[in-house]
C-alpha atoms as a PDB file:
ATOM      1  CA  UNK A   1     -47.660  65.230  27.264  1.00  0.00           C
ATOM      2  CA  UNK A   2     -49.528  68.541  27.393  1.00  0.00           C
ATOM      3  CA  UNK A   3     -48.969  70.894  23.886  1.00  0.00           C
ATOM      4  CA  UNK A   4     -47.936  74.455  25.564  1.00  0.00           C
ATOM      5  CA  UNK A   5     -49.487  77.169  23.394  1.00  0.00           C
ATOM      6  CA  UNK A   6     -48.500  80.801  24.580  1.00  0.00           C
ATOM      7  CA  UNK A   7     -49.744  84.143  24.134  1.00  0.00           C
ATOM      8  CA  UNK A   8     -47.073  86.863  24.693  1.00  0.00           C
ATOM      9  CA  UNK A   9     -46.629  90.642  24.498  1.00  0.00           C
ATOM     10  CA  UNK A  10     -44.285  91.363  21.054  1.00  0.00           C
ATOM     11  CA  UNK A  11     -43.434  95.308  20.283  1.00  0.00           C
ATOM     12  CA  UNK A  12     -47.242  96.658  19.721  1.00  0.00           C
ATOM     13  CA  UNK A  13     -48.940  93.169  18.879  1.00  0.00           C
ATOM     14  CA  UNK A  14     -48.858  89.653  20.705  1.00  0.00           C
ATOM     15  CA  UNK A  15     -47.977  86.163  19.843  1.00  0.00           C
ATOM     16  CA  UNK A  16     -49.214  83.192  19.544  1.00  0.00           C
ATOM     17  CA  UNK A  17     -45.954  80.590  19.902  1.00  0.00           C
ATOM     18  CA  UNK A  18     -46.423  76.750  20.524  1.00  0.00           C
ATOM     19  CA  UNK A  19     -44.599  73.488  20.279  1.00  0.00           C
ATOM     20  CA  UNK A  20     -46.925  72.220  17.998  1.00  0.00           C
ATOM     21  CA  UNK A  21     -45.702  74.158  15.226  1.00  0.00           C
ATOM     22  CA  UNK A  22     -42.346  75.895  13.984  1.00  0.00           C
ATOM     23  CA  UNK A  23     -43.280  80.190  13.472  1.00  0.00           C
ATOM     24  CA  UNK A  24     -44.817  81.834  15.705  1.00  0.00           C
ATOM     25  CA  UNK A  25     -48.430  83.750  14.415  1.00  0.00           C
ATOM     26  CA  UNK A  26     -48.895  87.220  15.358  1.00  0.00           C
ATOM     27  CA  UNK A  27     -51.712  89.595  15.797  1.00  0.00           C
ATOM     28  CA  UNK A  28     -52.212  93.263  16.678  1.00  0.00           C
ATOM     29  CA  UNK A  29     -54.977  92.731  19.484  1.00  0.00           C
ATOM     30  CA  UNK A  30     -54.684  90.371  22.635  1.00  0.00           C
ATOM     31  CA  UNK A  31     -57.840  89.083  22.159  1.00  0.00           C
ATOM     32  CA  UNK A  32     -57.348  88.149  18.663  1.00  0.00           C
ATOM     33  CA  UNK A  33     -53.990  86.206  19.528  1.00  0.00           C
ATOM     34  CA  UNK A  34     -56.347  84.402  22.486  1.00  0.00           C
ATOM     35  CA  UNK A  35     -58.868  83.641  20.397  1.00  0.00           C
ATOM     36  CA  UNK A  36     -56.214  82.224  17.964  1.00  0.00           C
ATOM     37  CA  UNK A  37     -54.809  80.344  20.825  1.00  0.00           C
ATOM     38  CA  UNK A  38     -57.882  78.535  21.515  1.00  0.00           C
ATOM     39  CA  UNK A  39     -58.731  77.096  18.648  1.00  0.00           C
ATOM     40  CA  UNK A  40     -55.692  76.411  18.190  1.00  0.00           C
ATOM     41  CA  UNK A  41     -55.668  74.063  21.454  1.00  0.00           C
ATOM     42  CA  UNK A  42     -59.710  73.143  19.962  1.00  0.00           C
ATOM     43  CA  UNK A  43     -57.499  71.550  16.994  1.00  0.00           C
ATOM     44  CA  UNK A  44     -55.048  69.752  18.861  1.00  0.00           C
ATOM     45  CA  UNK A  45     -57.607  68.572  21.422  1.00  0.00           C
ATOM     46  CA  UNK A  46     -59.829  66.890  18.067  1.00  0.00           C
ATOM     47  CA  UNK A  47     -56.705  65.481  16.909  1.00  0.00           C
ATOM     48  CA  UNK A  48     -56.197  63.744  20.484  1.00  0.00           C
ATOM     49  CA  UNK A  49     -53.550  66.036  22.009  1.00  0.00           C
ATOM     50  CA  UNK A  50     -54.165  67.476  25.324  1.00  0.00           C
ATOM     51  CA  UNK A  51     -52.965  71.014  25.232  1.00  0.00           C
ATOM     52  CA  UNK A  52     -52.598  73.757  27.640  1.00  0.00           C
ATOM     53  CA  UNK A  53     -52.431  77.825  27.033  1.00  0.00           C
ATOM     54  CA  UNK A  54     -50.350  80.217  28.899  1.00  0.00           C
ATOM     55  CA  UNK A  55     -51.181  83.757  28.650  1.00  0.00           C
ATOM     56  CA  UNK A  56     -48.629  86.955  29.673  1.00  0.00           C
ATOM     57  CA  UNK A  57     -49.171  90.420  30.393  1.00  0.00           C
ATOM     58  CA  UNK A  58     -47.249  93.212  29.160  1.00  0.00           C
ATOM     59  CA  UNK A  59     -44.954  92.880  32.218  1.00  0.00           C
ATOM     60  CA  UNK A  60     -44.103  89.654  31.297  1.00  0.00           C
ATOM     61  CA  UNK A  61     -46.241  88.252  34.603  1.00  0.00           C
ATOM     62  CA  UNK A  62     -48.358  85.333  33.823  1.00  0.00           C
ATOM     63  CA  UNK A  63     -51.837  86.410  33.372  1.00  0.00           C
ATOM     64  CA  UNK A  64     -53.737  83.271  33.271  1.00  0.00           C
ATOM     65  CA  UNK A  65     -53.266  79.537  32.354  1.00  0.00           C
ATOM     66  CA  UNK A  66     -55.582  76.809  31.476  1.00  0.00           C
ATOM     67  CA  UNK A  67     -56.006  73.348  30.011  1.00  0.00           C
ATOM     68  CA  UNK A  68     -57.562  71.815  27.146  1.00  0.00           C
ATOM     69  CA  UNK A  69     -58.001  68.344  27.143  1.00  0.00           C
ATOM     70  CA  UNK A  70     -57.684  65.581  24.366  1.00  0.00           C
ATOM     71  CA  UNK A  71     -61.142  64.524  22.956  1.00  0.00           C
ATOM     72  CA  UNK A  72     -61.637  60.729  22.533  1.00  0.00           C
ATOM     73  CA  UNK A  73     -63.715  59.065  19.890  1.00  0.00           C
ATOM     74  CA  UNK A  74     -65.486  56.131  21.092  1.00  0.00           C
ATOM     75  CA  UNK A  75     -65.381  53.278  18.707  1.00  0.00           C
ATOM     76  CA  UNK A  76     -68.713  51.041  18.137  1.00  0.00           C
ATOM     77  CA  UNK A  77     -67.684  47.522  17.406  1.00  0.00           C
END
């Protein structure tokens, strides 16, 4: 199961939501809350977690959307 990680128009500033954690993080530019958002899905993905990262425009339409996949450790026996 993919982690969703949104980035969403809030007042003047943006959020960062996700069902990986409980608050929300917010940020005053939209690039700041995107770049937020993908290492945020960079974290999940090195912890095993596939993850993928919805972003909105300020008419609620959905701007973009892409996935970040899980990163596997090979183990040397």
């Amino acid at each position: 199961m993919s982690r969703i990680i949104s980035v969403k128009p809030v007042g003047d500033g943006w959020s960062v939501q996700s069902d990986a954690f409980d608050s929300e993080m917010m940020f005053l530019s939209g690039a700041k809350a995107e770049a937020a958002a993908r290492r945020l899905a960079k974290t999940l993905a090195k912890s095993g977690q596939d993850s993928e990262i919805r972003i909105f425009l300020r008419d609620g339409a959905l701007a973009g959307q892409f996935a970040v996949r899980a990163q596997h450790m090979a183990v040397a026996v």
